[in-house]
N, C-alpha and C. Protein backbone atom coordinates (compact mmCIF):
# COMPACT_ATOMS: atom_id res chain seq x y z
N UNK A 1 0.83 -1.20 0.00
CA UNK A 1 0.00 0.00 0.00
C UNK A 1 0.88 1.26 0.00
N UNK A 2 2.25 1.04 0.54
CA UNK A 2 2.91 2.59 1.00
C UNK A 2 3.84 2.44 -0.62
N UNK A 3 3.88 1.99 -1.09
CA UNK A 3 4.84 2.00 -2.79
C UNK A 3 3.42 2.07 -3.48
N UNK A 4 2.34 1.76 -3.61
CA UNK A 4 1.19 2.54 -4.70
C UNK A 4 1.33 3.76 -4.14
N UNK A 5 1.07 4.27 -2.57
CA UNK A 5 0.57 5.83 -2.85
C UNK A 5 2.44 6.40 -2.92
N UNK A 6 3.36 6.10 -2.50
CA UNK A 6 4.75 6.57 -3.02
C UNK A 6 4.64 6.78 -4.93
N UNK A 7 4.11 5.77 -5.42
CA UNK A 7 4.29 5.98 -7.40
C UNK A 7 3.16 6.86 -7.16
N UNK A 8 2.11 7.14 -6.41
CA UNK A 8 0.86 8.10 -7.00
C UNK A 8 1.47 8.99 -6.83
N UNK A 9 2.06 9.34 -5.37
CA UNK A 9 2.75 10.92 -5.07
C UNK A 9 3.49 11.66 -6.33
N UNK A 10 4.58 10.58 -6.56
CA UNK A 10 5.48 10.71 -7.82
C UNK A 10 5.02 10.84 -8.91
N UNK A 11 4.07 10.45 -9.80
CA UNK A 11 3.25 10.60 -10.60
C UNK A 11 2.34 11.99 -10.63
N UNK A 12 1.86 12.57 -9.69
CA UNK A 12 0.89 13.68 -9.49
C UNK A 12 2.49 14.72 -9.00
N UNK A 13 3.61 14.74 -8.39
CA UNK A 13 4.78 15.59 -8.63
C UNK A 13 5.24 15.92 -10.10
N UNK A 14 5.25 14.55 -11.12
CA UNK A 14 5.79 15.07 -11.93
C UNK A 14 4.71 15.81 -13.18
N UNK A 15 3.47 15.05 -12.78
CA UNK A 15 2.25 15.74 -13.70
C UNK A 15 2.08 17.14 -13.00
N UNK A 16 2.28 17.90 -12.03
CA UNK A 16 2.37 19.40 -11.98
C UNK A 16 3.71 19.78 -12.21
N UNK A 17 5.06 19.52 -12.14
CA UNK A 17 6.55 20.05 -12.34
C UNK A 17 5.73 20.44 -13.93
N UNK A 18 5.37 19.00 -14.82
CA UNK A 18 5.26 19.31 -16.38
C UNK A 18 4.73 20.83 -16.78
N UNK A 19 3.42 20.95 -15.89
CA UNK A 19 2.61 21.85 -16.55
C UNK A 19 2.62 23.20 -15.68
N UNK A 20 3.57 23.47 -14.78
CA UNK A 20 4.15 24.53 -13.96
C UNK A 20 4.94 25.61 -14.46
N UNK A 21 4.58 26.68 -14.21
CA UNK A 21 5.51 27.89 -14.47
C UNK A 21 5.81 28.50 -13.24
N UNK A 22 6.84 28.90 -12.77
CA UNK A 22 6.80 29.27 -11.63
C UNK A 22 6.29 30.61 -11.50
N UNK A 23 6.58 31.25 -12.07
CA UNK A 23 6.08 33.17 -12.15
C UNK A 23 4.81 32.97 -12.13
N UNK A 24 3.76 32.09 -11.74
CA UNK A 24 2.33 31.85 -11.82
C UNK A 24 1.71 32.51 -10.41
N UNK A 25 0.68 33.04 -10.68
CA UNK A 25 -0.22 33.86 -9.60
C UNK A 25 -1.02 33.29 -8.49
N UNK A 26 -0.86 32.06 -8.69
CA UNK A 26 -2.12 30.93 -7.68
C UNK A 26 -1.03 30.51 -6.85
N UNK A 27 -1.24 30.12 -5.81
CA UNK A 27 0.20 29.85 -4.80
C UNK A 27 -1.30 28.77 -3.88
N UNK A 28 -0.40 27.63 -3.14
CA UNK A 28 -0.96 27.05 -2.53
C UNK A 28 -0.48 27.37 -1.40
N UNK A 29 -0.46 27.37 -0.10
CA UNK A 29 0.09 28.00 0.79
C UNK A 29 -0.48 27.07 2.20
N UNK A 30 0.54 27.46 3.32
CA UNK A 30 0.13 26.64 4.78
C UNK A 30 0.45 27.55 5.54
N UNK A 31 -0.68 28.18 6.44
CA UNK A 31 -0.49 29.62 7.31
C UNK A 31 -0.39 29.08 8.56
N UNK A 32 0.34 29.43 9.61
CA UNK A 32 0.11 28.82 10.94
C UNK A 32 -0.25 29.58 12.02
N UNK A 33 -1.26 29.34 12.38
CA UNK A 33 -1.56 30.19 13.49
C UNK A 33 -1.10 29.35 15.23
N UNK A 34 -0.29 30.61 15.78
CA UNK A 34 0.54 30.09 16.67
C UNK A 34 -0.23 30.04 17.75
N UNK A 35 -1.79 30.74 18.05
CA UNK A 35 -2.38 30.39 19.18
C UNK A 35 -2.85 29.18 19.51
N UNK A 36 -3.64 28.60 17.91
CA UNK A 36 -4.32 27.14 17.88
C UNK A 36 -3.18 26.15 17.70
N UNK A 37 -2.08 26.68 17.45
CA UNK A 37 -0.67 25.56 16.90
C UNK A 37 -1.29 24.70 15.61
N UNK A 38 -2.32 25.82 15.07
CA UNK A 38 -2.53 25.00 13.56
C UNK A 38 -2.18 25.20 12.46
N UNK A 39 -2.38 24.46 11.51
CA UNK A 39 -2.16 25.18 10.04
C UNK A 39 -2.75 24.97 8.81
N UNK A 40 -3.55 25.96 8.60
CA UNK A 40 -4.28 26.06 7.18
C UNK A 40 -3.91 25.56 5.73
N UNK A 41 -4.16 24.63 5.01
CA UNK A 41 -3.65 24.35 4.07
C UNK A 41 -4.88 24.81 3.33
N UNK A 42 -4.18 26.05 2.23
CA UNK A 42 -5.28 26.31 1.30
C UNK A 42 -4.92 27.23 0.07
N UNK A 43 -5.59 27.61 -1.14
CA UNK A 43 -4.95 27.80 -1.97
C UNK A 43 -5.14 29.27 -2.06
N UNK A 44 -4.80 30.27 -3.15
CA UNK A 44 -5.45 31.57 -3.82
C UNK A 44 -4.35 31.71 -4.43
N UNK A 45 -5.27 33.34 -5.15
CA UNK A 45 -4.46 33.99 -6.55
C UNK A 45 -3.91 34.98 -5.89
N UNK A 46 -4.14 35.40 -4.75
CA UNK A 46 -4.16 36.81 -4.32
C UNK A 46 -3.20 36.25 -2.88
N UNK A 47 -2.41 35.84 -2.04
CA UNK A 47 -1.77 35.50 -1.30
C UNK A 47 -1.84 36.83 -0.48
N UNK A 48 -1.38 37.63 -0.41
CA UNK A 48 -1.63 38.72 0.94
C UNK A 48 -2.78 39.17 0.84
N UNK A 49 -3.81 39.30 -0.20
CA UNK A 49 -5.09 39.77 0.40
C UNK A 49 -5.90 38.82 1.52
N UNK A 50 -5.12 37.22 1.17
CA UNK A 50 -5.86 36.23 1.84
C UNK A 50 -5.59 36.09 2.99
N UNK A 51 -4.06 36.46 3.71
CA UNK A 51 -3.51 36.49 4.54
C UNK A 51 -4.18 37.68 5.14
N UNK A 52 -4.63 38.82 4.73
CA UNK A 52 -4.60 39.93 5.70
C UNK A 52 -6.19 39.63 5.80
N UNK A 53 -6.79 39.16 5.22
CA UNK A 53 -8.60 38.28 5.12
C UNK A 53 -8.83 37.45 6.62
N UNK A 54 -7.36 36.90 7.01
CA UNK A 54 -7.43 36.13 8.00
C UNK A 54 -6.86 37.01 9.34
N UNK A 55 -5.79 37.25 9.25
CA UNK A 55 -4.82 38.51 10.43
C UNK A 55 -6.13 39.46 10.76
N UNK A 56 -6.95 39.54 10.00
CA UNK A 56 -8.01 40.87 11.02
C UNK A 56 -9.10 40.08 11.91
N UNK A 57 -9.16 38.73 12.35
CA UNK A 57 -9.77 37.77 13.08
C UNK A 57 -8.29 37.00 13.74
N UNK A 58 -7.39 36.60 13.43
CA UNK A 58 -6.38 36.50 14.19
C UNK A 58 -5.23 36.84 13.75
N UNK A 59 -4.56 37.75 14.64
CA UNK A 59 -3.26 38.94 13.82
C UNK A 59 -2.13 37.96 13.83
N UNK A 60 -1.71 36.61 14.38
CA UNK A 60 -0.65 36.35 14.45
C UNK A 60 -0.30 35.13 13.28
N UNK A 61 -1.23 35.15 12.17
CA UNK A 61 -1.68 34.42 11.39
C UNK A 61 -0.18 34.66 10.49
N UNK A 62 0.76 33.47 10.40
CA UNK A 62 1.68 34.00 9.68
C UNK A 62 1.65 32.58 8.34
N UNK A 63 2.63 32.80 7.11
CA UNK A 63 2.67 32.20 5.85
C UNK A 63 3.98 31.45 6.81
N UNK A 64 3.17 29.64 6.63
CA UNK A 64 4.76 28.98 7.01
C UNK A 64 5.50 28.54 5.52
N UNK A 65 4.60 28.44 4.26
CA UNK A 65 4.95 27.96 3.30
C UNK A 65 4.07 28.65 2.22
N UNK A 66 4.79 28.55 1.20
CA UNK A 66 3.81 28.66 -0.38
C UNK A 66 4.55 28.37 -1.27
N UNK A 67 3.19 27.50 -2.06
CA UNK A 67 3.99 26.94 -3.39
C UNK A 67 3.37 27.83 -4.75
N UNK A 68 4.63 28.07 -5.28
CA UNK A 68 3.42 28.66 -6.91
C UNK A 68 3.04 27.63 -7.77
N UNK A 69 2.25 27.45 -8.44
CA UNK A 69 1.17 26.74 -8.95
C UNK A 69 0.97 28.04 -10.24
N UNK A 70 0.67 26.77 -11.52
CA UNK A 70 0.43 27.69 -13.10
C UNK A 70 -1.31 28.28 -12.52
N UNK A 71 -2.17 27.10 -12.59
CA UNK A 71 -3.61 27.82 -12.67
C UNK A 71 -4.39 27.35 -11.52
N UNK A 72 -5.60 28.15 -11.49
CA UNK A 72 -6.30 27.81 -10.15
C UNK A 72 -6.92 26.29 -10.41
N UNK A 73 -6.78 25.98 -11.64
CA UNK A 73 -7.16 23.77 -10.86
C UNK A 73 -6.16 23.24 -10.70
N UNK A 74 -4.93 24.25 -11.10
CA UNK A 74 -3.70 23.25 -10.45
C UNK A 74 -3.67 23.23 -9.14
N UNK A 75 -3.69 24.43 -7.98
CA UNK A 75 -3.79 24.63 -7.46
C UNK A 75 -5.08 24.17 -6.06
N UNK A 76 -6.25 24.03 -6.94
CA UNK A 76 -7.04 23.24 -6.54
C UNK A 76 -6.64 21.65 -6.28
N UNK A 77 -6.07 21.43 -7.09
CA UNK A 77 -5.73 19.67 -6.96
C UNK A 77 -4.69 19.51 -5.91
N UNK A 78 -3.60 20.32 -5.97
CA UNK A 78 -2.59 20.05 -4.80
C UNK A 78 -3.20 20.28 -3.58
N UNK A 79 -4.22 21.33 -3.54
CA UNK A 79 -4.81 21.47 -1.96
C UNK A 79 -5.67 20.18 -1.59
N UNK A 80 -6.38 19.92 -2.48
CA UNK A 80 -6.83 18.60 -2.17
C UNK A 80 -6.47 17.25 -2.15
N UNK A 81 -4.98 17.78 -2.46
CA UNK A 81 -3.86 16.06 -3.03
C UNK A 81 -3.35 15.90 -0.84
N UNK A 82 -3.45 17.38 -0.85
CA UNK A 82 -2.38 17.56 0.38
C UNK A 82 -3.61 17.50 1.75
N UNK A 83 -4.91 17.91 1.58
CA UNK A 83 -6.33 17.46 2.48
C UNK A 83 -6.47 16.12 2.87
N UNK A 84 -6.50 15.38 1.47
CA UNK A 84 -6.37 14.20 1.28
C UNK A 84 -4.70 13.19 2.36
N UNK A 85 -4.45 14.11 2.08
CA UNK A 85 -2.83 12.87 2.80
C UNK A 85 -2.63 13.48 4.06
N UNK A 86 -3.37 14.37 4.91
CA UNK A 86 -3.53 14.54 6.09
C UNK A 86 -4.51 14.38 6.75
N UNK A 87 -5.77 14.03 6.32
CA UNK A 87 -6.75 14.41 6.71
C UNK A 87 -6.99 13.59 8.11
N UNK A 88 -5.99 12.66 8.93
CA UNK A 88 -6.32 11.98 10.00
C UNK A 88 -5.69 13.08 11.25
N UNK A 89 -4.81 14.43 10.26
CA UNK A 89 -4.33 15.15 11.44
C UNK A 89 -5.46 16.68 11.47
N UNK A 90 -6.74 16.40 10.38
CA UNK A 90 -7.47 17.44 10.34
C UNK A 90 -8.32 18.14 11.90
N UNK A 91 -8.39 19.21 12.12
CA UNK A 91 -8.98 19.59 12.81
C UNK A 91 -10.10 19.99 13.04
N UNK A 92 -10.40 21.35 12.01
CA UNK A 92 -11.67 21.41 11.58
C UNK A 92 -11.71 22.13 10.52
N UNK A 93 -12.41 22.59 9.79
CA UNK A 93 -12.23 22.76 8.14
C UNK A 93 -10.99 22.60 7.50
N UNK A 94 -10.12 23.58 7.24
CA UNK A 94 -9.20 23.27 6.30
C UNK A 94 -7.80 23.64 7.37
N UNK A 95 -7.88 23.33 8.73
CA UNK A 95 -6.82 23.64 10.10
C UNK A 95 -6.45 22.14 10.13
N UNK A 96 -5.56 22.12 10.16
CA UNK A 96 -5.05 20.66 10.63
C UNK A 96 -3.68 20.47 11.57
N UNK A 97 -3.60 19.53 12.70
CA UNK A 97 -2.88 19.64 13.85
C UNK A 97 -1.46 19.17 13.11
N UNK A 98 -0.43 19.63 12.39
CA UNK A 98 0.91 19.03 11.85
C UNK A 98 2.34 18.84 12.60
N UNK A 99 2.57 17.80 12.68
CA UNK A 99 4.05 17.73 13.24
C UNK A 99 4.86 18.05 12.56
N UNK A 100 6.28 17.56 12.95
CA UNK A 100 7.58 18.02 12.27
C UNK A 100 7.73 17.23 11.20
N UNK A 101 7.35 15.95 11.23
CA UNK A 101 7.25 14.94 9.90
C UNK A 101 6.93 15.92 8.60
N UNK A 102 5.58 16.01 8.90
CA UNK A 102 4.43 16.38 7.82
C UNK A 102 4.59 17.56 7.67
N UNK A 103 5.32 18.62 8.39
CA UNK A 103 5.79 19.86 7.52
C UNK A 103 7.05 19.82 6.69
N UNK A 104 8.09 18.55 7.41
CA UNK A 104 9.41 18.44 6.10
C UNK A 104 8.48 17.66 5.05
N UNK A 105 7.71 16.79 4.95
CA UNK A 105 7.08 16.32 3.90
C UNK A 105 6.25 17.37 3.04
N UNK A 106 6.51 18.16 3.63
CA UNK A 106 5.37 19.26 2.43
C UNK A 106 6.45 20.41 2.31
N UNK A 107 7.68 20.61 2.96
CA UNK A 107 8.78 21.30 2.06
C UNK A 107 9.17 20.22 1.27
N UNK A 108 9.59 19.29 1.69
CA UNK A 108 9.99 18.50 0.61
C UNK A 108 9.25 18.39 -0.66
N UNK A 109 8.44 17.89 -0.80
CA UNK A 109 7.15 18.18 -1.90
C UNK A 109 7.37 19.81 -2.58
N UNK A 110 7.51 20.55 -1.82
CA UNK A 110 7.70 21.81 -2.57
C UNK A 110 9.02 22.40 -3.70
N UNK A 111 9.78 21.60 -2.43
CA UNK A 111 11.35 21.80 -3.39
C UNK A 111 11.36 20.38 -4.20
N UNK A 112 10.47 19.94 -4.85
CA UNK A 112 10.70 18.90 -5.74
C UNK A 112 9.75 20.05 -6.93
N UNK A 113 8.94 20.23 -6.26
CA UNK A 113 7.86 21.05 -7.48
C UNK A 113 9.04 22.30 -7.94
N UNK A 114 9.94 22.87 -7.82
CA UNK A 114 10.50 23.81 -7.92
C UNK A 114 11.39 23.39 -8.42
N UNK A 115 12.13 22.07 -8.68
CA UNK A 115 12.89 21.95 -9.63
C UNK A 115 12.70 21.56 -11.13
C-alpha cells in the first residue's frame, strides 16, 4: 500500500513540475496560526489579500509555506492532493494539527515542485 501511494505521489509531482511555471499567480500555501498551533492548508491567486482576510480575526496568522502553482485547478488539486494525505491530522475545516514529519514532507514536496 505505501509503494502505490509513493508511485501516485510521484506521478501527481511530476504531472504538476510538467505543466508549472513558476512566475504563476495561484500559490498554494500553509499559514500557521501560533495560538491554535494549527495550520491552514489552502490555496489563492491573491496571497496577501488572503492572509490579511485572516490577520483581522487573528493577527498572528503567519505564511509557514507557499507553493506557486500555473492555474487555479492546479492549485485546486494540490490542496486537495495535500487534504487528502492529512486528513487523520485534520482539525476542523481546512486547520489541521501538523508535526515536524508532515511539515518536512510538504517542504519537501515543494522543493521537488521547484525543480
Amino acid at each position: 500500500a505505501l509503494a502505490r501511494q509513493q508511485h501516485k505521489l510521484k506521478a501527481q509531482i511530476e504531472s504538476l513540475k510538467a505543466e508549472q511555471k513558476l512566475e504563476g499567480k495561484n500559490w498554494v500555501y500553509l499559514f500557521y496560526n501560533p495560538q491554535s498551533q494549527e495550520y491552514k492548508i489552502g490555496y489563492s491567486a491573491d496571497l496577501k489579500t488572503r492572509r490579511k482576510s485572516f490577520q483581522s480575526v487573528e493577527p498572528d496568522i503567519e505564511v509557514y509555506l507557499k507553493i506557486p502553482v500555473k492555474s487555479p485547478r492546479q492549485a485546486l488539486s494540490l490542496e486537495n492532493f495535500f487534504h487528502i494525505e492529512f486528513e487523520e491530522k485534520r482539525m476542523h475545516g481546512e486547520w489541521f494539527r501538523l508535526d515536524e514529519i508532515d511539515l518536512q514532507k510538504l517542504k519537501n514536496f515543494a522543493m521537488l515542485l521547484q525543480k
